[in-house]
C-alpha atoms as a PDB file:
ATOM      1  CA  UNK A   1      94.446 -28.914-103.043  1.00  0.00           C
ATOM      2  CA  UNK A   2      91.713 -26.841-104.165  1.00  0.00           C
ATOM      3  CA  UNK A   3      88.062 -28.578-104.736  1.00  0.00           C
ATOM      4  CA  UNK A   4      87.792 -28.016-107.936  1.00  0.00           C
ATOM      5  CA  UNK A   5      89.350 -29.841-110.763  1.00  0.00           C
ATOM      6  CA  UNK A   6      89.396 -27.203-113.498  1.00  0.00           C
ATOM      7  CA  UNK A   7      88.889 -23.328-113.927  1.00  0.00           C
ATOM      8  CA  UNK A   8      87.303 -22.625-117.358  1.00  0.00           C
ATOM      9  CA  UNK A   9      88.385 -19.233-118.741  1.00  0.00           C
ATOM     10  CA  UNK A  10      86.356 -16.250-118.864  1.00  0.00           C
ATOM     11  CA  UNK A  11      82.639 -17.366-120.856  1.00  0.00           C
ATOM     12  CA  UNK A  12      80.186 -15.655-122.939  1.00  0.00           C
ATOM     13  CA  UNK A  13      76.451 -16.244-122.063  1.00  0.00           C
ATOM     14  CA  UNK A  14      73.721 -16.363-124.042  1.00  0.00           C
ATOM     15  CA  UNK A  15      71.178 -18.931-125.818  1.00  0.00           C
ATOM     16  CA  UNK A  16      71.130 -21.827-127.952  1.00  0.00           C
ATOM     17  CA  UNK A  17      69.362 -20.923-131.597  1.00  0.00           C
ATOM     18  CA  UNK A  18      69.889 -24.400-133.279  1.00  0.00           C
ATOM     19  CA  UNK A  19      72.953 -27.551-133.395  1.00  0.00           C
ATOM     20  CA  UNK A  20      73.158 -28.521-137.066  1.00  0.00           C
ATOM     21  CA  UNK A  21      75.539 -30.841-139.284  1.00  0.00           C
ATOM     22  CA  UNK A  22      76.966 -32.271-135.562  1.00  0.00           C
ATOM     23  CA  UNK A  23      79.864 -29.708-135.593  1.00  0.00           C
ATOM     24  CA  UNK A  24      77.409 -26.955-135.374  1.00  0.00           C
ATOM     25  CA  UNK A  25      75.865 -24.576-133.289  1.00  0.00           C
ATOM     26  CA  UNK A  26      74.182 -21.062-133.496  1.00  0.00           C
ATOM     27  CA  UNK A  27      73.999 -18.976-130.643  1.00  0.00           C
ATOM     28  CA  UNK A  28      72.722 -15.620-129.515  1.00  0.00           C
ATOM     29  CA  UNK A  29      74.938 -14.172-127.088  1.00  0.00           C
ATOM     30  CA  UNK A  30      73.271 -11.793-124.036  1.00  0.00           C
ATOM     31  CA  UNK A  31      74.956  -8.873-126.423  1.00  0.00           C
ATOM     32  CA  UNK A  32      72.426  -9.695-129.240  1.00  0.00           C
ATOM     33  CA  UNK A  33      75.170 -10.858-131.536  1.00  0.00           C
ATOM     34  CA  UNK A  34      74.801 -14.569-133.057  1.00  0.00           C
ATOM     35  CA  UNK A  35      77.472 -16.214-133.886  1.00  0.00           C
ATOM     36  CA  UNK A  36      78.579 -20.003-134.709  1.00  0.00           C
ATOM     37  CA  UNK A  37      80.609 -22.087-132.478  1.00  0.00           C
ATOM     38  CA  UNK A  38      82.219 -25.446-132.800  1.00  0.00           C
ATOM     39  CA  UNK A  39      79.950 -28.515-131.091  1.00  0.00           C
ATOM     40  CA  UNK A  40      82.634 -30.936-130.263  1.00  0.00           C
ATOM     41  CA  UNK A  41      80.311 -33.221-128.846  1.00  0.00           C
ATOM     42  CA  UNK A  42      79.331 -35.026-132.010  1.00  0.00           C
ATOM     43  CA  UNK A  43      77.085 -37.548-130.416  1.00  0.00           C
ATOM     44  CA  UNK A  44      73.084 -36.976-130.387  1.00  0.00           C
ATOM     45  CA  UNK A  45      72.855 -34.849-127.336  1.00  0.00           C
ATOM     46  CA  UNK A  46      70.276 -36.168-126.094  1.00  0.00           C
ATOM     47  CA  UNK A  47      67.848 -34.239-124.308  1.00  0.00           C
ATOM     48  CA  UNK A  48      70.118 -31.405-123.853  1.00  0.00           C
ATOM     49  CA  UNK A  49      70.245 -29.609-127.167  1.00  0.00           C
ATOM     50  CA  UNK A  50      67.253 -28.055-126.936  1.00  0.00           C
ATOM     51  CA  UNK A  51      66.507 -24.296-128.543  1.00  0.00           C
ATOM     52  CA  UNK A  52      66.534 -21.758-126.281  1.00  0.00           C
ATOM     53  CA  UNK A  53      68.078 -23.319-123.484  1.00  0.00           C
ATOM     54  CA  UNK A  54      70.824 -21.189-121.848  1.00  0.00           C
ATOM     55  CA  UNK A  55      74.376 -21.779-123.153  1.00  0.00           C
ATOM     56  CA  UNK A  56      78.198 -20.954-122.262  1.00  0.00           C
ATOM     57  CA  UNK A  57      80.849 -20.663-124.936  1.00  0.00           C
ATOM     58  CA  UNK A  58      84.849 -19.722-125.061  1.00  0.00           C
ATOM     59  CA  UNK A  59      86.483 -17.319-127.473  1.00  0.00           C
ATOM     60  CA  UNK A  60      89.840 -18.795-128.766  1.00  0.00           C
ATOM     61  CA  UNK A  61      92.456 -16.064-129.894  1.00  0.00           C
ATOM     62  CA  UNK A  62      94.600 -18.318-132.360  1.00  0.00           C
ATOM     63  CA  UNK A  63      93.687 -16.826-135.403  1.00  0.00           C
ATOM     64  CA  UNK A  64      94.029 -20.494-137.454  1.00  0.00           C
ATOM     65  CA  UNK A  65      91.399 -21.734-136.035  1.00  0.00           C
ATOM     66  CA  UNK A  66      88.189 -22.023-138.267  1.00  0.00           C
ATOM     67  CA  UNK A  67      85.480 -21.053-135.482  1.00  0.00           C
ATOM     68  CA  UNK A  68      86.863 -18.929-133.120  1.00  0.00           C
ATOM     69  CA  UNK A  69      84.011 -20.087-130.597  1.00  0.00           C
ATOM     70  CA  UNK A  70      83.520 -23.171-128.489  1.00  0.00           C
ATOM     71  CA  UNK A  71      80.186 -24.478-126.771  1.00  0.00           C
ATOM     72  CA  UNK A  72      81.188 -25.613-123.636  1.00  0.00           C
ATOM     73  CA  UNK A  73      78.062 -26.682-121.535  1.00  0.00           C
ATOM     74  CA  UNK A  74      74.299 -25.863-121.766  1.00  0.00           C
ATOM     75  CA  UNK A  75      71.749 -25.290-118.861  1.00  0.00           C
ATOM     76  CA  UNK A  76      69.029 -28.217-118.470  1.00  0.00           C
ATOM     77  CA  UNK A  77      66.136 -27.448-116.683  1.00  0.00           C
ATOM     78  CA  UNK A  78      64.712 -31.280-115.978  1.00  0.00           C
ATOM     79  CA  UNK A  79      63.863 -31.252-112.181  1.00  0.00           C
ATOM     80  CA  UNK A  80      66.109 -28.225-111.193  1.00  0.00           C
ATOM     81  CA  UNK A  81      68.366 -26.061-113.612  1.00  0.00           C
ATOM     82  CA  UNK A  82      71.640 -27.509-114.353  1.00  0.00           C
ATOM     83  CA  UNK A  83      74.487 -27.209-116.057  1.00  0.00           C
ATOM     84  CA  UNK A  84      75.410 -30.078-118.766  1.00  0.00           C
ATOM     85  CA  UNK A  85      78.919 -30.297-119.914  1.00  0.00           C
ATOM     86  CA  UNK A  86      79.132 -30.599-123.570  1.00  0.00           C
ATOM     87  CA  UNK A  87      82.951 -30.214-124.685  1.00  0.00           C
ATOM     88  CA  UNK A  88      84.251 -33.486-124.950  1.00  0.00           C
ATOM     89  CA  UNK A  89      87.794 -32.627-124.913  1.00  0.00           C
ATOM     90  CA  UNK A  90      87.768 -31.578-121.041  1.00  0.00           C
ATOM     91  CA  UNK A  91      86.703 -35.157-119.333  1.00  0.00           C
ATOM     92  CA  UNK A  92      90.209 -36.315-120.362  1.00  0.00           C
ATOM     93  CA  UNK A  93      91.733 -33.303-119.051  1.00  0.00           C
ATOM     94  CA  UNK A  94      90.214 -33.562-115.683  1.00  0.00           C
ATOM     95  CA  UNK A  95      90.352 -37.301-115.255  1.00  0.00           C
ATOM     96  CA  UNK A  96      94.426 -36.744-115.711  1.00  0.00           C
ATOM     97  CA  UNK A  97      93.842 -34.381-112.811  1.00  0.00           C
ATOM     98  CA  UNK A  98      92.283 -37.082-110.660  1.00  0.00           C
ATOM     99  CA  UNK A  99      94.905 -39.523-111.596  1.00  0.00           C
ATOM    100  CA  UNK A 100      97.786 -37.515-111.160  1.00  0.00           C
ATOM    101  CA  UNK A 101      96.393 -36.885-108.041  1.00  0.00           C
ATOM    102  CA  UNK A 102      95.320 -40.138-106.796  1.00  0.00           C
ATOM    103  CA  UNK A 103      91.732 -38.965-105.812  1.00  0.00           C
ATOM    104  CA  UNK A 104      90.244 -42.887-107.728  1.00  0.00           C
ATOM    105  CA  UNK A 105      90.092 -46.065-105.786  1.00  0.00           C
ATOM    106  CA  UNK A 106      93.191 -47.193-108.485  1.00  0.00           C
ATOM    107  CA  UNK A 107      95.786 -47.422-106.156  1.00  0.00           C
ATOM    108  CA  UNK A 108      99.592 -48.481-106.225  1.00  0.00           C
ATOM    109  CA  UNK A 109     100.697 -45.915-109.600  1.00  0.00           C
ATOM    110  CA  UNK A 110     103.596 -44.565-109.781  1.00  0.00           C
ATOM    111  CA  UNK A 111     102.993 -42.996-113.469  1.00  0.00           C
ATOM    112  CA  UNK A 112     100.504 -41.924-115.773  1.00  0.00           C
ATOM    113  CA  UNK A 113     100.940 -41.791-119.716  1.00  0.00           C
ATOM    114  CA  UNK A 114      97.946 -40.817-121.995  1.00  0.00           C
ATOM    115  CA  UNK A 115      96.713 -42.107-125.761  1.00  0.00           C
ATOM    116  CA  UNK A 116      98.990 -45.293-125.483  1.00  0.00           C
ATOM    117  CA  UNK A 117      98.488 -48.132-128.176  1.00  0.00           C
ATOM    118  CA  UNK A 118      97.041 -51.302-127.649  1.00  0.00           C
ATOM    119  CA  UNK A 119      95.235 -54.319-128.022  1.00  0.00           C
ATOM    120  CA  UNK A 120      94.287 -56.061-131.575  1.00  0.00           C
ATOM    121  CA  UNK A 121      91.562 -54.023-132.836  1.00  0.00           C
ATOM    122  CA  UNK A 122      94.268 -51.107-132.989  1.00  0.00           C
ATOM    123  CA  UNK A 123      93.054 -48.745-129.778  1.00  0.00           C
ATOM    124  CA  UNK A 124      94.358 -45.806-128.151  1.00  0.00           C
ATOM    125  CA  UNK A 125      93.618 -46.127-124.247  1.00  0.00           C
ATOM    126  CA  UNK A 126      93.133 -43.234-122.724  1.00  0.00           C
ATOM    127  CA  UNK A 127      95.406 -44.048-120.189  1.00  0.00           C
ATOM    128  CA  UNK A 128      97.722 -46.327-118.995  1.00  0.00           C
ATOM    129  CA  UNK A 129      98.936 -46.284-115.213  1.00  0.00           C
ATOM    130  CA  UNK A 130     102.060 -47.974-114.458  1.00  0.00           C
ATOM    131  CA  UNK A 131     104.507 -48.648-111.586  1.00  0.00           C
ATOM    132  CA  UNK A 132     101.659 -51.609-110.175  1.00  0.00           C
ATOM    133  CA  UNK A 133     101.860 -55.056-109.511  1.00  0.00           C
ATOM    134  CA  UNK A 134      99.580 -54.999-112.815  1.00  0.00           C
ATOM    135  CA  UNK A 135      99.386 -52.308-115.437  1.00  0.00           C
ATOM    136  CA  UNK A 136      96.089 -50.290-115.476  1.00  0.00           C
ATOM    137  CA  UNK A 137      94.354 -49.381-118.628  1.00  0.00           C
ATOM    138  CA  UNK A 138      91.273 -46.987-117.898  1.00  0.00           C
ATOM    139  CA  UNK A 139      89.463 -46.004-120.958  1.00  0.00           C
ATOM    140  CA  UNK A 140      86.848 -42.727-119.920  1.00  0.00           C
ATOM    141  CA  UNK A 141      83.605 -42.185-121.571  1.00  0.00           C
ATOM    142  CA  UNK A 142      81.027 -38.926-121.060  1.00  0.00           C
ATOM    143  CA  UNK A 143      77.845 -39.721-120.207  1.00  0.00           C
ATOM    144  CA  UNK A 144      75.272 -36.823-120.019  1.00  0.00           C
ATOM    145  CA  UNK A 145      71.937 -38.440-120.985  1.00  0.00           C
ATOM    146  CA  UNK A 146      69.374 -38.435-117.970  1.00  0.00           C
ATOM    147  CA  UNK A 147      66.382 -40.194-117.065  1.00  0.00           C
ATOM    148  CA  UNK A 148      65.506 -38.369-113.332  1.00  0.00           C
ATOM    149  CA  UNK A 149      68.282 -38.522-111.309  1.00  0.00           C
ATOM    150  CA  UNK A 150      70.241 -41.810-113.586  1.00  0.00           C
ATOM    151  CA  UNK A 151      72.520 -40.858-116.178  1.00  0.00           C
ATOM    152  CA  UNK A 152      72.913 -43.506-118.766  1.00  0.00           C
ATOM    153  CA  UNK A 153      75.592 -44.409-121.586  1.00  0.00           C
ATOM    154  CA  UNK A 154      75.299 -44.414-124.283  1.00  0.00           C
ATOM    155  CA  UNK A 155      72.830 -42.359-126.120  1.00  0.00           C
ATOM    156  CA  UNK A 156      73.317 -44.133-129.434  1.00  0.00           C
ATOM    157  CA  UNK A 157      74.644 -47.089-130.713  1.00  0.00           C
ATOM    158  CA  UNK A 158      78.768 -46.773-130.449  1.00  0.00           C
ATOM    159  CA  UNK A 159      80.524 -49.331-132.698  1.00  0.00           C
ATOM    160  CA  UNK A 160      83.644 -47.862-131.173  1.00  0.00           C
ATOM    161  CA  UNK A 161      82.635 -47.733-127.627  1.00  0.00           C
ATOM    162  CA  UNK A 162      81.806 -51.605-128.025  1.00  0.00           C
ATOM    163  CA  UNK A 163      85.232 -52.339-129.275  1.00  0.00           C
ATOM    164  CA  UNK A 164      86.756 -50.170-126.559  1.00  0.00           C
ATOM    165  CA  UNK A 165      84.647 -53.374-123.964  1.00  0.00           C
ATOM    166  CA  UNK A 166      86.348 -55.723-126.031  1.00  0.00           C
ATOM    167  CA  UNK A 167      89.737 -54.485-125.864  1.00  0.00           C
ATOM    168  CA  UNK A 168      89.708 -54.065-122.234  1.00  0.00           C
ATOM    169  CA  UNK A 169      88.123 -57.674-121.685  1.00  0.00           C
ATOM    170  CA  UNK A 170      91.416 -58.690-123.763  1.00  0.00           C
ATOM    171  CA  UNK A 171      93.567 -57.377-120.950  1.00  0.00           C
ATOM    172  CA  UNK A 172      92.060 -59.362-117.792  1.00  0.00           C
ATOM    173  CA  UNK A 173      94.300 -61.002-116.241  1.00  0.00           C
ATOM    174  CA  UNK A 174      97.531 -59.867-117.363  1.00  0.00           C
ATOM    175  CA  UNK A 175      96.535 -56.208-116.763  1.00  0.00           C
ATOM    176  CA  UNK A 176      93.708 -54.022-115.024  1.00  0.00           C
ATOM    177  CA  UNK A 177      90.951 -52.548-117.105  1.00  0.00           C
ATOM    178  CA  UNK A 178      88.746 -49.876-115.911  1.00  0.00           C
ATOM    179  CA  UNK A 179      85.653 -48.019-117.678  1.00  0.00           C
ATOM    180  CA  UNK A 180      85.620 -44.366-116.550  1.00  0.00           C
ATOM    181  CA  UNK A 181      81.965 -42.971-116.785  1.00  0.00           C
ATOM    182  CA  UNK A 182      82.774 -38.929-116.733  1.00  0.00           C
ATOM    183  CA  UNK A 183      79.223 -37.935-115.458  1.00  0.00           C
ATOM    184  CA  UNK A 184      79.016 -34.742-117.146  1.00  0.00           C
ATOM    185  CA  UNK A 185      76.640 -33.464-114.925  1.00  0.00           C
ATOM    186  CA  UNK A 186      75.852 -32.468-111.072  1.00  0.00           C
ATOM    187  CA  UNK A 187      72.225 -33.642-110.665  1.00  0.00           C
ATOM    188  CA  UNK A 188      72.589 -37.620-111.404  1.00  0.00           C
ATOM    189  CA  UNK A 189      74.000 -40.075-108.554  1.00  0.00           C
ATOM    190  CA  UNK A 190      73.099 -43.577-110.669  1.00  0.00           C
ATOM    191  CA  UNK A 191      74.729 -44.887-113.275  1.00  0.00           C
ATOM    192  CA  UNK A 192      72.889 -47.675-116.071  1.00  0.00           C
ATOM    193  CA  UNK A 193      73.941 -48.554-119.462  1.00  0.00           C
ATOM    194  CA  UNK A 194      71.732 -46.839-122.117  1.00  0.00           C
ATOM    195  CA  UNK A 195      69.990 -50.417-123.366  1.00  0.00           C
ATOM    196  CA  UNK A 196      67.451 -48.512-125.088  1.00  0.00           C
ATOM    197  CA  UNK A 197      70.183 -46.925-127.331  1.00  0.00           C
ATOM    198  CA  UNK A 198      72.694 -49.239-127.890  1.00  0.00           C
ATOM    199  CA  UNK A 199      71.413 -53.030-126.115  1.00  0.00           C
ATOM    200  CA  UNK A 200      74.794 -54.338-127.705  1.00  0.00           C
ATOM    201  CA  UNK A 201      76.879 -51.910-125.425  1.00  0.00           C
ATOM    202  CA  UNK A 202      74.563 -53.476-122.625  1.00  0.00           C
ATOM    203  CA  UNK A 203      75.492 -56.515-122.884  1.00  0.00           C
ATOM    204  CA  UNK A 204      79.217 -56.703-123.736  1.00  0.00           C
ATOM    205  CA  UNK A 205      79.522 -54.225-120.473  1.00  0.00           C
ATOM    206  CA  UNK A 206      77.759 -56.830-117.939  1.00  0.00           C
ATOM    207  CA  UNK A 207      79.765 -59.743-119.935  1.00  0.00           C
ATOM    208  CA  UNK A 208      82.721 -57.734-118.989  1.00  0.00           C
ATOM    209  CA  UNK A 209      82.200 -56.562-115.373  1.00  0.00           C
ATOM    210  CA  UNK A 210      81.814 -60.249-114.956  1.00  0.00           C
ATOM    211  CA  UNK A 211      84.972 -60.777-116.370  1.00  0.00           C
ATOM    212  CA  UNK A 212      86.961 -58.147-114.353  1.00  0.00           C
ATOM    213  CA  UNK A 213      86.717 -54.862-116.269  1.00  0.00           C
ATOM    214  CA  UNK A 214      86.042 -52.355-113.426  1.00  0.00           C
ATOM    215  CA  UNK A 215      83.279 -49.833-113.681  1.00  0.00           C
ATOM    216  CA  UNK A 216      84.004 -45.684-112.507  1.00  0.00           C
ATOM    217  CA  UNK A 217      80.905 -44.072-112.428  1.00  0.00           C
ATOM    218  CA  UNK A 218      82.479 -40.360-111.563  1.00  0.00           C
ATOM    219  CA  UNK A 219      80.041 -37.971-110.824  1.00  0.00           C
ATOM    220  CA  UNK A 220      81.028 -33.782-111.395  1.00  0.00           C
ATOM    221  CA  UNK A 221      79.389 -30.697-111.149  1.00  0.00           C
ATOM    222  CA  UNK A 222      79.839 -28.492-113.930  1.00  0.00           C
ATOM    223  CA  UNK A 223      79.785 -24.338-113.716  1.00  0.00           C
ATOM    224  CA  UNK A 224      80.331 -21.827-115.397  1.00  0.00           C
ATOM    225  CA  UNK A 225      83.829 -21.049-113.868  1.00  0.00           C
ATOM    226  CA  UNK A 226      85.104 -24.431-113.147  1.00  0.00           C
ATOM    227  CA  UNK A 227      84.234 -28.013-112.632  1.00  0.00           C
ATOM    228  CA  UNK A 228      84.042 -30.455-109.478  1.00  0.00           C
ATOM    229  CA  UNK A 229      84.653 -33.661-108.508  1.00  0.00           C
ATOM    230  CA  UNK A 230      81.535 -35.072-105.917  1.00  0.00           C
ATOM    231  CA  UNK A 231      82.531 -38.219-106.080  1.00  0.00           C
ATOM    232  CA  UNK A 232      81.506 -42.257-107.282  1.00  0.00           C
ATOM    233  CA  UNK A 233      78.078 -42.672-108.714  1.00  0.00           C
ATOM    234  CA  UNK A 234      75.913 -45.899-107.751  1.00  0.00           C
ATOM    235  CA  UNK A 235      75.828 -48.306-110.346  1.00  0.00           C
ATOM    236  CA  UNK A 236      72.197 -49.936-111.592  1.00  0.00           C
ATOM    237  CA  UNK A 237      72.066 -52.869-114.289  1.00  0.00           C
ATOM    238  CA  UNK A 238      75.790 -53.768-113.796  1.00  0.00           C
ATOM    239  CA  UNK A 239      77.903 -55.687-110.845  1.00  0.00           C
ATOM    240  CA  UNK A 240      80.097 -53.197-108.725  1.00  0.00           C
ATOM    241  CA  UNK A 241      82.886 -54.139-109.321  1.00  0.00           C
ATOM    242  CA  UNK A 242      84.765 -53.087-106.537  1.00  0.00           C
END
């Protein structure tokens, strides 16, 4: 098995101009040409949109597509230069990598089916791993705001992300539930809920850990040509709960 997780295809440097209207983003490649590619993280960002921080984007070649450019990750430069993942498509792609290879403590899986239905606020868990004495239902989350060496979720208040504690709360006992933090960066080994963003989300996810959802903190390191796996994160302001 190779230790990396996923190979990114060839990516154009160059610098971040300005994000705007979420989907967003101006860039100067090295070349001196600017063009605008499509944000898909439409959270706040924050502390890693800012101008003039280095930038990596792909090129797609289907000619339907509106922007033919992606941002995938930008280069922070808090204590030491790093790279911050920002396409929020890949976490799910690379957590079905770790499942599928059994690299999480969720043992005794035989099978692993994405975007299932459930629960009574009308969800789509990420995924669902059967095969168990119990089902397991692990919903995954990127996290990529920082505070030294903590990253911290979220960055905003998440209406959704609370009902996605709910849901999984709704599970225990019947079923497993596990909260997959996708640390979208190398240089953080703590993981805290963001109370300063959204103190809601703070407190359904301790009422919950209490309860039996299980917490992943998974911490990767993100490059230019592909991304690692390094490993669980400690947790701070919530039980372990394994």
């Amino acid at each position: 098995m190779p230790d990396w997780l996923y190979q990114y295809p060839s990516l154009l440097s160059g610098k971040l101009l300005k994000r705007y209207k979420r989907f967003l983003a101006d860039i100067q490649l090295d070349t001196g040409e600017i063009v605008t590619a499509h944000c898909p993280n439409t959270g706040p960002m924050t502390g890693i949109s800012k101008p003039n921080s280095r930038v990596q984007i792909s090129k797609s070649d289907n000619p339907k597509r509106k922007l033919a450019y992606t941002w995938e990750m930008i280069e922070v430069c808090d204590s030491k230069p790093t790279w911050v993942g920002v396409n929020t498509h890949l976490p799910n792609v690379v957590v079905k990598e770790l499942l599928q290879q059994h690299l999480l403590p969720l043992d005794s899986y035989e099978h692993v089916k994405a975007e299932v239905r459930y629960g009574q606020e009308k969800s789509r868990i990420d995924f669902l791993l059967t095969g168990s004495s119990k089902p397991i239902y692990v919903e995954v989350k990127s996290a990529t705001w920082a505070q030294g060496e903590q990253v911290l979720f979220p960055d905003t208040v998440t209406t959704r992300g609370q009902k996605h504690i709910r849901e999984l709360v709704s599970l225990i006992p019947n079923a497993r539930a596990c909260l997959l933090f996708f640390i979208n960066r190398g240089d953080c080994t703590t993981f805290a809920p963001g109370d300063q963003a959204d103190p809601r989300y703070g407190e359904l996810l301790r009422d919950a850990v209490a309860k039996g959802v299980e917490v992943l903190p998974c911490r990767f390191e993100i490059m230019p040509e592909e991304i690692r796996y390094l490993g669980l994160a400690k947790t701070e302001g919530v039980s372990e709960t394994r």
